[in-house]
PDB file of N, CA and C in Angstrom:
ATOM      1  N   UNK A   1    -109.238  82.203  51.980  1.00  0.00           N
ATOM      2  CA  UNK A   1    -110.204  81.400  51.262  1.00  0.00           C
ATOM      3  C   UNK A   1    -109.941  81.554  49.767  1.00  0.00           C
ATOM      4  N   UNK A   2    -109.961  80.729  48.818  1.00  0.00           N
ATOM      5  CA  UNK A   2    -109.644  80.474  47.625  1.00  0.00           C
ATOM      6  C   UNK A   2    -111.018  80.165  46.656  1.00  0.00           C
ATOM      7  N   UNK A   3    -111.274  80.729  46.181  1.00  0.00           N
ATOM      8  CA  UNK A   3    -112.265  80.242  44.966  1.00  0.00           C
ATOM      9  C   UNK A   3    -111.762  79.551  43.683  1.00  0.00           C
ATOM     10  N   UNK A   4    -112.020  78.906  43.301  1.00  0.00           N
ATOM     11  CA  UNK A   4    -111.540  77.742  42.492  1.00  0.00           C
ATOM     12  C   UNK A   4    -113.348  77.740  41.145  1.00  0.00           C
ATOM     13  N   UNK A   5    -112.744  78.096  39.801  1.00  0.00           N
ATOM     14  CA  UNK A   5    -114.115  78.051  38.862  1.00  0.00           C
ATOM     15  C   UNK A   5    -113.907  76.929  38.171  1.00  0.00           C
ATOM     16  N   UNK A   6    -114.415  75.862  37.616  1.00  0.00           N
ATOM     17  CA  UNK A   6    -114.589  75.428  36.223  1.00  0.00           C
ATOM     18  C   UNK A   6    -115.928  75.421  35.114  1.00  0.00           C
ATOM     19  N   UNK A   7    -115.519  75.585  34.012  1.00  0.00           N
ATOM     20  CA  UNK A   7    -116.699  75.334  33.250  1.00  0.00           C
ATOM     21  C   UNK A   7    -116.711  74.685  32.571  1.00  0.00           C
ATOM     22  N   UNK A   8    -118.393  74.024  32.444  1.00  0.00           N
ATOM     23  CA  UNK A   8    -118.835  72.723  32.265  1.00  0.00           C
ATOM     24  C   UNK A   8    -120.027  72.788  31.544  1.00  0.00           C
ATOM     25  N   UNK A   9    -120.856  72.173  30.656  1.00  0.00           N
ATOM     26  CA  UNK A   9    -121.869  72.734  29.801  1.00  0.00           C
ATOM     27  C   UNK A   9    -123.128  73.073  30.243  1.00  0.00           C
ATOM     28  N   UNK A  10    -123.547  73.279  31.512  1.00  0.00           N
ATOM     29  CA  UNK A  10    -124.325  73.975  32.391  1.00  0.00           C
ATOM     30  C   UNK A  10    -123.875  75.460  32.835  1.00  0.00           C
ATOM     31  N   UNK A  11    -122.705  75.883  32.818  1.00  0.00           N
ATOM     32  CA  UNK A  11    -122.549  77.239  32.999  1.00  0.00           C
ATOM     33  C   UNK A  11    -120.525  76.758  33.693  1.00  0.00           C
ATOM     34  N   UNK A  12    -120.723  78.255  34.579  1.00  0.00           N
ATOM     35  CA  UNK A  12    -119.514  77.991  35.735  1.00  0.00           C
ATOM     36  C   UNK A  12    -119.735  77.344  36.729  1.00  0.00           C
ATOM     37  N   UNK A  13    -118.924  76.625  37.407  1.00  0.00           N
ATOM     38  CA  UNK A  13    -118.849  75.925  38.966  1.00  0.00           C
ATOM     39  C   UNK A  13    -118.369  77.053  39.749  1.00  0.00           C
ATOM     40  N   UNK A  14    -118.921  77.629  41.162  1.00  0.00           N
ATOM     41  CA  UNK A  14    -117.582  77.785  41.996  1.00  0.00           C
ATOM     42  C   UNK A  14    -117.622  77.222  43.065  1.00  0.00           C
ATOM     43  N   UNK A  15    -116.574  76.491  43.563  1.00  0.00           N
ATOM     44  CA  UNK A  15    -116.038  76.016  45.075  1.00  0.00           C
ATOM     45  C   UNK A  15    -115.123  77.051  45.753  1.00  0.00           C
ATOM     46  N   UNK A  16    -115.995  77.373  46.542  1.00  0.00           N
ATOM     47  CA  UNK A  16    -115.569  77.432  47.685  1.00  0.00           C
ATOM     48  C   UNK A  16    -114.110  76.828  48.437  1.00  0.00           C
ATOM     49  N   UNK A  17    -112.885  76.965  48.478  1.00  0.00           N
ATOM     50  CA  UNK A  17    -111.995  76.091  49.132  1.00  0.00           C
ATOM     51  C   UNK A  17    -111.297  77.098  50.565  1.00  0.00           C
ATOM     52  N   UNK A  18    -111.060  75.931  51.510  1.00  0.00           N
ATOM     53  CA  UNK A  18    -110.249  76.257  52.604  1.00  0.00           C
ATOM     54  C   UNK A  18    -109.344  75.183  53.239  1.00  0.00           C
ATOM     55  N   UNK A  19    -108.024  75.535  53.052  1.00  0.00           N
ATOM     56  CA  UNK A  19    -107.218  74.383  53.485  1.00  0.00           C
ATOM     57  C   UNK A  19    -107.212  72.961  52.344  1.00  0.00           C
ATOM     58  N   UNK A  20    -107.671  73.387  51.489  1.00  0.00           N
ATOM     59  CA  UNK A  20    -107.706  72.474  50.290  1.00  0.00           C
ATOM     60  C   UNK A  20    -109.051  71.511  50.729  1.00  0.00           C
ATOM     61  N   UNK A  21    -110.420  72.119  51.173  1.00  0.00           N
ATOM     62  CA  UNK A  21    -111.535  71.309  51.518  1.00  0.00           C
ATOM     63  C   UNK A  21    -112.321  71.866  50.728  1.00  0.00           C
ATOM     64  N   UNK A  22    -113.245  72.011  49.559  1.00  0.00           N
ATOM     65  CA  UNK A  22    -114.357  72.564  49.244  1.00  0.00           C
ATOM     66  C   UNK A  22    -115.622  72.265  49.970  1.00  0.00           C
ATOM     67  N   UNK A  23    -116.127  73.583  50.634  1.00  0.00           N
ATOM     68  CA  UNK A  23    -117.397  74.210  51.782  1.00  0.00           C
ATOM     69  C   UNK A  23    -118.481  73.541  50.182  1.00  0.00           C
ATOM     70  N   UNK A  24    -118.218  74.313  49.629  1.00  0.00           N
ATOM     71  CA  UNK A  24    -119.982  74.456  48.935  1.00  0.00           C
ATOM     72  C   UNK A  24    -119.709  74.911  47.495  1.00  0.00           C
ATOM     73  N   UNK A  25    -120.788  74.340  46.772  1.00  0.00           N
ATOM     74  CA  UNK A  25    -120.821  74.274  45.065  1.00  0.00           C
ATOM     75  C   UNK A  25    -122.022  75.377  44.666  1.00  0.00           C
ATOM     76  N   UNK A  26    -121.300  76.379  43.815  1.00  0.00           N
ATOM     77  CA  UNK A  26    -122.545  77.417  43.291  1.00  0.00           C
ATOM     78  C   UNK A  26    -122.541  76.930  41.949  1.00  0.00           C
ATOM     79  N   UNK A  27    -123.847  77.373  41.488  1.00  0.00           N
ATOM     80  CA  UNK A  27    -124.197  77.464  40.455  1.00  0.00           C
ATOM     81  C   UNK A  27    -124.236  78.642  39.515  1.00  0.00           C
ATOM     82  N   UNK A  28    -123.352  79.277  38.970  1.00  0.00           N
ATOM     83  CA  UNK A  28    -123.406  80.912  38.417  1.00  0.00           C
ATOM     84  C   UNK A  28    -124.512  81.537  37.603  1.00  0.00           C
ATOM     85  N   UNK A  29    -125.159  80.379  37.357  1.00  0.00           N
ATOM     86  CA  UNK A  29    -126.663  80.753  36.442  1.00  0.00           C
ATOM     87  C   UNK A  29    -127.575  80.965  37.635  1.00  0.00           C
ATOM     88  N   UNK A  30    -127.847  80.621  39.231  1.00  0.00           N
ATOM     89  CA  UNK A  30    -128.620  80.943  40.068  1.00  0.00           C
ATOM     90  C   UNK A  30    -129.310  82.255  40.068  1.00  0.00           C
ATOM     91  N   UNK A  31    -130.271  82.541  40.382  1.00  0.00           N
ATOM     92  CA  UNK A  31    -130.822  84.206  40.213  1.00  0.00           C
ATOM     93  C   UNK A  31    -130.992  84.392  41.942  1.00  0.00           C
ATOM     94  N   UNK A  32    -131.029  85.490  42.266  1.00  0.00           N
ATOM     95  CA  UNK A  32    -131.147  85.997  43.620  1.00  0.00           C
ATOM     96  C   UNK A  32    -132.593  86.516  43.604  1.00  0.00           C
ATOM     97  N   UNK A  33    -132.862  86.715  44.675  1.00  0.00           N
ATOM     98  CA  UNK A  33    -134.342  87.349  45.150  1.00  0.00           C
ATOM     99  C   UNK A  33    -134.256  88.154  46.369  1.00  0.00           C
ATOM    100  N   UNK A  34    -134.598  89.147  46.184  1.00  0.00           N
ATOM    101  CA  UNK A  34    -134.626  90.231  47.228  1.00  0.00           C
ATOM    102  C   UNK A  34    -136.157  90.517  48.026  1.00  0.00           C
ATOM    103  N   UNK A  35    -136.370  90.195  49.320  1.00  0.00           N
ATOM    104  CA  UNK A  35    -137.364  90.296  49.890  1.00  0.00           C
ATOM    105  C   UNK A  35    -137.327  91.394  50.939  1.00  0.00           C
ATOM    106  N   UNK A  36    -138.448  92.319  50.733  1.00  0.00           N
ATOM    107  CA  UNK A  36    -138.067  94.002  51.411  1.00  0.00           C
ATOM    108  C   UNK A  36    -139.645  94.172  52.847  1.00  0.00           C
ATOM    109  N   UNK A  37    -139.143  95.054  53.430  1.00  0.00           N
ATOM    110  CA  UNK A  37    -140.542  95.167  53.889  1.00  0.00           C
ATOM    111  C   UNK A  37    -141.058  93.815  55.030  1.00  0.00           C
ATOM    112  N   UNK A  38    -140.411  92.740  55.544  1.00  0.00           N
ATOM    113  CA  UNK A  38    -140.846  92.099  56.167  1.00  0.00           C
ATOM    114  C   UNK A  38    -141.214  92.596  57.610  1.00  0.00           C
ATOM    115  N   UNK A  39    -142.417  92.276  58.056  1.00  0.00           N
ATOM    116  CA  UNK A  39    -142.622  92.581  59.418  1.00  0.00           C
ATOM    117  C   UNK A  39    -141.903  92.082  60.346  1.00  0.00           C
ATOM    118  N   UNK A  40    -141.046  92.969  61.706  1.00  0.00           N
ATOM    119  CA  UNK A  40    -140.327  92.568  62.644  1.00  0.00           C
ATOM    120  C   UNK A  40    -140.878  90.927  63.181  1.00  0.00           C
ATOM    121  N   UNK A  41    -141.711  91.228  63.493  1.00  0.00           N
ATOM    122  CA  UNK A  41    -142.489  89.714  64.610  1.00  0.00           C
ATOM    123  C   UNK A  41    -141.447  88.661  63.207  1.00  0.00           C
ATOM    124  N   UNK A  42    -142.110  88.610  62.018  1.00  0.00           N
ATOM    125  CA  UNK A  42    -142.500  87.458  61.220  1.00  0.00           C
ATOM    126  C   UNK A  42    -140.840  87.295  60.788  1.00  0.00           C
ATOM    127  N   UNK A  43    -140.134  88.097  60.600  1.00  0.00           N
ATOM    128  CA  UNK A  43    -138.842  88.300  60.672  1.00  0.00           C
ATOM    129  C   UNK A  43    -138.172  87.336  61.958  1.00  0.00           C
ATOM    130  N   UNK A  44    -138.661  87.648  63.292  1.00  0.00           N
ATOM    131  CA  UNK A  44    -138.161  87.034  64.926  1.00  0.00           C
ATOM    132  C   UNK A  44    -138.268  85.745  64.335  1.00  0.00           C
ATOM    133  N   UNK A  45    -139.555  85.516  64.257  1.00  0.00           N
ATOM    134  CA  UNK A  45    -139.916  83.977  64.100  1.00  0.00           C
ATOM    135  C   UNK A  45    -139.194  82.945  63.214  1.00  0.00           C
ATOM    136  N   UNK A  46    -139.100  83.604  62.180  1.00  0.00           N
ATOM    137  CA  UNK A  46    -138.136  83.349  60.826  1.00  0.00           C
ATOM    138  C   UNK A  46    -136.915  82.772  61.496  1.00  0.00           C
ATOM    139  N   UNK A  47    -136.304  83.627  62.153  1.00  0.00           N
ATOM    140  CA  UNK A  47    -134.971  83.525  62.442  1.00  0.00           C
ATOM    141  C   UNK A  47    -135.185  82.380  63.631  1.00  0.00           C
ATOM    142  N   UNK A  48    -135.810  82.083  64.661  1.00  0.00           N
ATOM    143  CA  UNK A  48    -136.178  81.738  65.420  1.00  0.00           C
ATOM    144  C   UNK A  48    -136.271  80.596  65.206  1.00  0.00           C
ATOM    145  N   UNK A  49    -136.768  80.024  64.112  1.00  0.00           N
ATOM    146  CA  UNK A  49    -137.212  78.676  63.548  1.00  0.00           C
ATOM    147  C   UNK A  49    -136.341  78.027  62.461  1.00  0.00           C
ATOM    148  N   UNK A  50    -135.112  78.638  61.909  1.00  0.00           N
ATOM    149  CA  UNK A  50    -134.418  78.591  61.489  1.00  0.00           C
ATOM    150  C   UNK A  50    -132.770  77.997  62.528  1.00  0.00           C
ATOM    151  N   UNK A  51    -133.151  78.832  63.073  1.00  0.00           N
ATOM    152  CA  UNK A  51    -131.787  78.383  64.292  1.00  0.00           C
ATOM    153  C   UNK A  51    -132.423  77.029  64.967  1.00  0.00           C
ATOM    154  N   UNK A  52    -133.737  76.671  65.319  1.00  0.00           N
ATOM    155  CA  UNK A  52    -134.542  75.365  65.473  1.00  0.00           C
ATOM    156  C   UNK A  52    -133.738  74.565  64.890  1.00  0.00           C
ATOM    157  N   UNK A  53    -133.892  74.709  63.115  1.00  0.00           N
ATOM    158  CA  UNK A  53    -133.708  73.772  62.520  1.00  0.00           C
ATOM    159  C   UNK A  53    -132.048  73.516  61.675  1.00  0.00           C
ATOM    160  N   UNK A  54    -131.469  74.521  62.423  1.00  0.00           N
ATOM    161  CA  UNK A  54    -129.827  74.698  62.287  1.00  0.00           C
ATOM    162  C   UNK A  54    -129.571  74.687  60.755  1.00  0.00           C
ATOM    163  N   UNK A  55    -130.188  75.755  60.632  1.00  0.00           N
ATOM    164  CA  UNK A  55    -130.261  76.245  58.873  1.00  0.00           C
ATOM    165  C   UNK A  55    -130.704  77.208  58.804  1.00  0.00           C
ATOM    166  N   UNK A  56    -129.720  78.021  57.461  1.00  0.00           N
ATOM    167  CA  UNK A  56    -130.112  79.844  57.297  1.00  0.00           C
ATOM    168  C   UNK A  56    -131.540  80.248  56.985  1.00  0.00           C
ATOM    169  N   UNK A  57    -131.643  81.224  57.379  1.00  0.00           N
ATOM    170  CA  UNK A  57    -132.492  82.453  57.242  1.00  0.00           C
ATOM    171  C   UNK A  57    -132.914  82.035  55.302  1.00  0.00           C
ATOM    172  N   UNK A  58    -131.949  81.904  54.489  1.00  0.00           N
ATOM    173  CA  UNK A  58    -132.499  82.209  52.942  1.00  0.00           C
ATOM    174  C   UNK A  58    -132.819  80.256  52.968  1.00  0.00           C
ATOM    175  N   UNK A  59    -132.123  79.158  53.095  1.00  0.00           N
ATOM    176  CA  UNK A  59    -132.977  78.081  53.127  1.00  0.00           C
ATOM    177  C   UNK A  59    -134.087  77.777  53.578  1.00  0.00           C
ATOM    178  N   UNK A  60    -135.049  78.222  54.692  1.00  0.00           N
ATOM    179  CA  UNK A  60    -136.103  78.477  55.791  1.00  0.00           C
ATOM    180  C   UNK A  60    -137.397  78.906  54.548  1.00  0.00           C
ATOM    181  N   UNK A  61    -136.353  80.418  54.173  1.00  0.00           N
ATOM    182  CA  UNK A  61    -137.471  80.981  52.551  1.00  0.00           C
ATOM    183  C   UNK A  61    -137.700  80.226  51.822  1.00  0.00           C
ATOM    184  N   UNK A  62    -135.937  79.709  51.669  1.00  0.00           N
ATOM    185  CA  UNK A  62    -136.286  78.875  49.767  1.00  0.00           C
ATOM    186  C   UNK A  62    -137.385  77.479  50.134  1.00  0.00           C
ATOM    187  N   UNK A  63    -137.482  77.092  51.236  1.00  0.00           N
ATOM    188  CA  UNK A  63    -137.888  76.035  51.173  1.00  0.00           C
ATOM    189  C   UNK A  63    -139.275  76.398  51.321  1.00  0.00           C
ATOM    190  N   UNK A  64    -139.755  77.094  51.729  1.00  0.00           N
ATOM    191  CA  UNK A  64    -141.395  77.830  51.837  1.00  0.00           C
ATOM    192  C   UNK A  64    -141.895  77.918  50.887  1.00  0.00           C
ATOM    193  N   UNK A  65    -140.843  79.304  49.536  1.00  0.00           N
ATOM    194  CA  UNK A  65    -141.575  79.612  48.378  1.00  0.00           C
ATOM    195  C   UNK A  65    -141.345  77.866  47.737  1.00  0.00           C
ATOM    196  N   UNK A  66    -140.506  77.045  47.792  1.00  0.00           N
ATOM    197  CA  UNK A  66    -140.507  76.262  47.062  1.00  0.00           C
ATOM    198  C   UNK A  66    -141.933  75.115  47.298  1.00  0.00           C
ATOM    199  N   UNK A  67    -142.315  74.879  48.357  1.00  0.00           N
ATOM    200  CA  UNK A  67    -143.733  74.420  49.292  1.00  0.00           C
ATOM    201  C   UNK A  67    -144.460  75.241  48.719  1.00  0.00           C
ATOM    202  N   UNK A  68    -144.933  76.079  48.534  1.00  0.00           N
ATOM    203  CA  UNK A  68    -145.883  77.084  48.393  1.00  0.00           C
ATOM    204  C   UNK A  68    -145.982  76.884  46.416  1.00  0.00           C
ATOM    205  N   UNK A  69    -144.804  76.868  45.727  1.00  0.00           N
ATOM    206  CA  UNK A  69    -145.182  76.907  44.342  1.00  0.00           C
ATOM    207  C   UNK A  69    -145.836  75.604  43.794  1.00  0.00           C
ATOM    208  N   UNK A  70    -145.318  74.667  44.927  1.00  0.00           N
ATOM    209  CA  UNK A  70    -145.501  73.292  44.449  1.00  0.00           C
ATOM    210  C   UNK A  70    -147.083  72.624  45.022  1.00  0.00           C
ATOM    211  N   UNK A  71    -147.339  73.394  46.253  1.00  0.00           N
ATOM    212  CA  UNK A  71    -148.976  73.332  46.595  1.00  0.00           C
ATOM    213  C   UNK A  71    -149.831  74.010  45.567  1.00  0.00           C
ATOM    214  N   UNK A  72    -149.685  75.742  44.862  1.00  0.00           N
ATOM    215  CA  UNK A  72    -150.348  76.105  44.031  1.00  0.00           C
ATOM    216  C   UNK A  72    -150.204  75.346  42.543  1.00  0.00           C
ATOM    217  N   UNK A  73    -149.143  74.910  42.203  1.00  0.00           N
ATOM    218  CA  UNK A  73    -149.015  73.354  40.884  1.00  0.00           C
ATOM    219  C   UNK A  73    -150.261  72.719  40.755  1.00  0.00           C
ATOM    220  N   UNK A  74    -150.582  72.269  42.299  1.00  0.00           N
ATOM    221  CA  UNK A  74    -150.738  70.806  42.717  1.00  0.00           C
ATOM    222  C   UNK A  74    -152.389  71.129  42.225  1.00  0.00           C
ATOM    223  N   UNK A  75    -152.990  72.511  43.462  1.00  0.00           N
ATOM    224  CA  UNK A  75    -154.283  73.117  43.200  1.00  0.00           C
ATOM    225  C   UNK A  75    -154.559  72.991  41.718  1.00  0.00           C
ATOM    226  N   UNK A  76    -153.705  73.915  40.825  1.00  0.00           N
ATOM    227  CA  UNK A  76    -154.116  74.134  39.752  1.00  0.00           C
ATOM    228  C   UNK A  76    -154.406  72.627  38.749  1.00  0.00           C
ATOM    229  N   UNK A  77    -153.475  71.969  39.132  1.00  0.00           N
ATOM    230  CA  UNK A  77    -153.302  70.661  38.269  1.00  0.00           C
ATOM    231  C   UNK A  77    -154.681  70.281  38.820  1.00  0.00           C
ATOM    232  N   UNK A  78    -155.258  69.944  39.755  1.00  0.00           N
ATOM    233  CA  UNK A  78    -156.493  69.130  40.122  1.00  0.00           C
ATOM    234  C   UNK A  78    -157.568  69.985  40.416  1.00  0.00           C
ATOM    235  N   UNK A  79    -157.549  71.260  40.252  1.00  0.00           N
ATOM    236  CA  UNK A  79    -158.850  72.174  40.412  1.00  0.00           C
ATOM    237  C   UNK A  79    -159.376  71.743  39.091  1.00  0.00           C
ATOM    238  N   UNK A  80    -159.137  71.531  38.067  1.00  0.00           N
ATOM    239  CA  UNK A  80    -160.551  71.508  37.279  1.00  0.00           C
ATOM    240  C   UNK A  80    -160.534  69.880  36.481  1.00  0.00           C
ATOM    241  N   UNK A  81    -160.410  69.382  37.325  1.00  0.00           N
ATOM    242  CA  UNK A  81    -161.026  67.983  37.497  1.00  0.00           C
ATOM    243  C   UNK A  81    -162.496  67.785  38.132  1.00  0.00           C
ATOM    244  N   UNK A  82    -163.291  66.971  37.378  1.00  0.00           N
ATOM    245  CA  UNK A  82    -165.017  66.907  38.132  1.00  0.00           C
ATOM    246  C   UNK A  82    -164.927  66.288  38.910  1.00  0.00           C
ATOM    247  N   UNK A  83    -165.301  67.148  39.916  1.00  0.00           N
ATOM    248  CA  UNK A  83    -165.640  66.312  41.516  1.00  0.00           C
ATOM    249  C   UNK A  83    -166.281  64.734  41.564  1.00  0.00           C
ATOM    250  N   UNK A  84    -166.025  64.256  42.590  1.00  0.00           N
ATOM    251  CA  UNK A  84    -165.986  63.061  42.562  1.00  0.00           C
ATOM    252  C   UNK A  84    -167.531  62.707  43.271  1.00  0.00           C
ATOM    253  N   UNK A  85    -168.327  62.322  43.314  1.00  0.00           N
ATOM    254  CA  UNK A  85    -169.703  62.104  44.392  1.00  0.00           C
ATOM    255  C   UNK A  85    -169.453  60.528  44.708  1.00  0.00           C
ATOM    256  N   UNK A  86    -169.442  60.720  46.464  1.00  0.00           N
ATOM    257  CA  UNK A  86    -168.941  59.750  47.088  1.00  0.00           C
ATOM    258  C   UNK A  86    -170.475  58.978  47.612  1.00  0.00           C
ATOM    259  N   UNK A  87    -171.790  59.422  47.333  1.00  0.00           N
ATOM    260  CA  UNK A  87    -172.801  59.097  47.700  1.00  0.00           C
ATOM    261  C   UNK A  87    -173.208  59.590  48.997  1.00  0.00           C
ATOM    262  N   UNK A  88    -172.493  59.732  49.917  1.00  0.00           N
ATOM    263  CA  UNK A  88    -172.464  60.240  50.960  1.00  0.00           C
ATOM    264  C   UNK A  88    -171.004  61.359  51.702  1.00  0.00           C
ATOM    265  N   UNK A  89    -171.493  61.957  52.359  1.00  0.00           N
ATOM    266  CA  UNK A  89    -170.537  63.273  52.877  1.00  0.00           C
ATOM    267  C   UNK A  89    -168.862  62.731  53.139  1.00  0.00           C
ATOM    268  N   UNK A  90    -167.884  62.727  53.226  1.00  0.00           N
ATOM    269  CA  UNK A  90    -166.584  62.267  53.541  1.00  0.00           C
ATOM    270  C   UNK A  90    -166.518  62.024  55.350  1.00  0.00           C
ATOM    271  N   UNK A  91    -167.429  62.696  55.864  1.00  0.00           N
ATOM    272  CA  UNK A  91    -167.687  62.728  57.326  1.00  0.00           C
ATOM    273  C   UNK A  91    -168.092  61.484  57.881  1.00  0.00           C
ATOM    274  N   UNK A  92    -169.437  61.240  57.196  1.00  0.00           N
ATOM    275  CA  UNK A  92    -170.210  59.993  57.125  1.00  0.00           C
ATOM    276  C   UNK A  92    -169.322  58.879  56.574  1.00  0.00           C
ATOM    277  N   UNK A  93    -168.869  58.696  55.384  1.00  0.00           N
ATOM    278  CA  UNK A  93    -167.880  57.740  55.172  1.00  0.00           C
ATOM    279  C   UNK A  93    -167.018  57.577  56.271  1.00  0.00           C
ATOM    280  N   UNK A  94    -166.144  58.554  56.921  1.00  0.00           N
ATOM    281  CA  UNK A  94    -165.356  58.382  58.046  1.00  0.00           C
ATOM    282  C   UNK A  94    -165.649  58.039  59.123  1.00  0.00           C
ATOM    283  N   UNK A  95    -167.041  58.528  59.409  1.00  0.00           N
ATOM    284  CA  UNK A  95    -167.343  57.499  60.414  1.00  0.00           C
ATOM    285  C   UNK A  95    -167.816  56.327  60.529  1.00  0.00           C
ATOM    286  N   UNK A  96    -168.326  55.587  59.445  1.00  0.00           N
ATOM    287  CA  UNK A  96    -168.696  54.634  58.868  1.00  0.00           C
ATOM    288  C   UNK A  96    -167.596  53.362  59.216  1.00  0.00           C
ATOM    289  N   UNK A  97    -166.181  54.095  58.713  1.00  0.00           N
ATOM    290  CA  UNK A  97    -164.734  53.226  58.959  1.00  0.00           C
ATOM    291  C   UNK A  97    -164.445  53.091  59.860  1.00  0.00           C
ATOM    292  N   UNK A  98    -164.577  54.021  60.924  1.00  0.00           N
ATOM    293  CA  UNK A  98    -164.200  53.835  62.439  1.00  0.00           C
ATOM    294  C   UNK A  98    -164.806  53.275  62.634  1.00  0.00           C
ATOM    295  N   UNK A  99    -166.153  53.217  62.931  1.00  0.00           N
ATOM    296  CA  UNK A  99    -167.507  51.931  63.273  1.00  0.00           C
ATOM    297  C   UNK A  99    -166.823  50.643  63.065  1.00  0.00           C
ATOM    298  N   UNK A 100    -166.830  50.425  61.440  1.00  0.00           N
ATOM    299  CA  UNK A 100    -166.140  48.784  61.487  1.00  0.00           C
ATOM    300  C   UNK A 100    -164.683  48.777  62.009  1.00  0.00           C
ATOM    301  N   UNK A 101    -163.572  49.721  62.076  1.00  0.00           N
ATOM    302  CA  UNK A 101    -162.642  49.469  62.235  1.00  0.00           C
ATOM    303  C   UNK A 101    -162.881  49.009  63.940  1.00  0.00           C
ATOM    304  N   UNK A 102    -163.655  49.791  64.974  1.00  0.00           N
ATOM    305  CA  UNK A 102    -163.645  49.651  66.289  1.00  0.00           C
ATOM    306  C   UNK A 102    -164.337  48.015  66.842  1.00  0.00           C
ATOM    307  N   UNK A 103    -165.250  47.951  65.770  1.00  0.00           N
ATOM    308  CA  UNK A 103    -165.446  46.229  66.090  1.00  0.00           C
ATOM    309  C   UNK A 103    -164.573  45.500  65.677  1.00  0.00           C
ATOM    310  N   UNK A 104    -164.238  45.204  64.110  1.00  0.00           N
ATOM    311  CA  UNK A 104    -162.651  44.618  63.917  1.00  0.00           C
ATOM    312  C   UNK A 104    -161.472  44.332  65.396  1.00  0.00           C
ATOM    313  N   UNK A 105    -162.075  45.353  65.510  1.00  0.00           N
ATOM    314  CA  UNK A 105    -160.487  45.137  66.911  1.00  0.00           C
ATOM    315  C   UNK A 105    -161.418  44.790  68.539  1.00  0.00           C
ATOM    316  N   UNK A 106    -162.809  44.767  68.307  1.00  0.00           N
ATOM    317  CA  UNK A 106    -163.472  43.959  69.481  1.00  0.00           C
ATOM    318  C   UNK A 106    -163.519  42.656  69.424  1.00  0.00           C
TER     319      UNK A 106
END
């Protein structure tokens, strides 16, 4: 296997080469993350759901913490916005829609 660098005004490239095919493009500015201490079960599952989805163990993570930073964004961005008063409960509205939606279609 051959590693092959160039640099470019974002940092270094490296490819990956085999047989003159480049596998995969790093980024040399990437930072690593070390996760210690995981419980066996949650570990099984991990792996478990990963081979599901025919993708590693660290994509499975990255894509979680990356879900997870972008749900707490989302919270923070719209937690302190004033609630909205709909006049009535979201329950009541919902059932309100089904009502007309179920005659609509009688």
């Amino acid at each position: 296997m051959t590693l092959l660098f160039w640099t470019c005004w974002f940092g270094v490239v490296a490819f990956k080469d085999v047989a003159g095919m480049p596998l995969a493009c790093y980024f040399a500015y990437m930072a690593n993350i070390q996760v210690k201490n995981i419980p066996e079960k949650l570990h099984n599952r991990l792996r478990r759901y990963a081979k599901e989805q025919d993708c590693t163990l660290g994509e499975i993570v990255l894509e979680a913490i990356e879900r997870e930073v972008a749900r707490r964004e989302w919270h923070k961005r719209f937690s302190g916005r004033p609630p909205t008063e709909l006049g009535s409960s979201a329950a009541e509205l919902l059932e309100q829609e089904r009502r007309q939606r179920d005659s609509d279609l009688s």
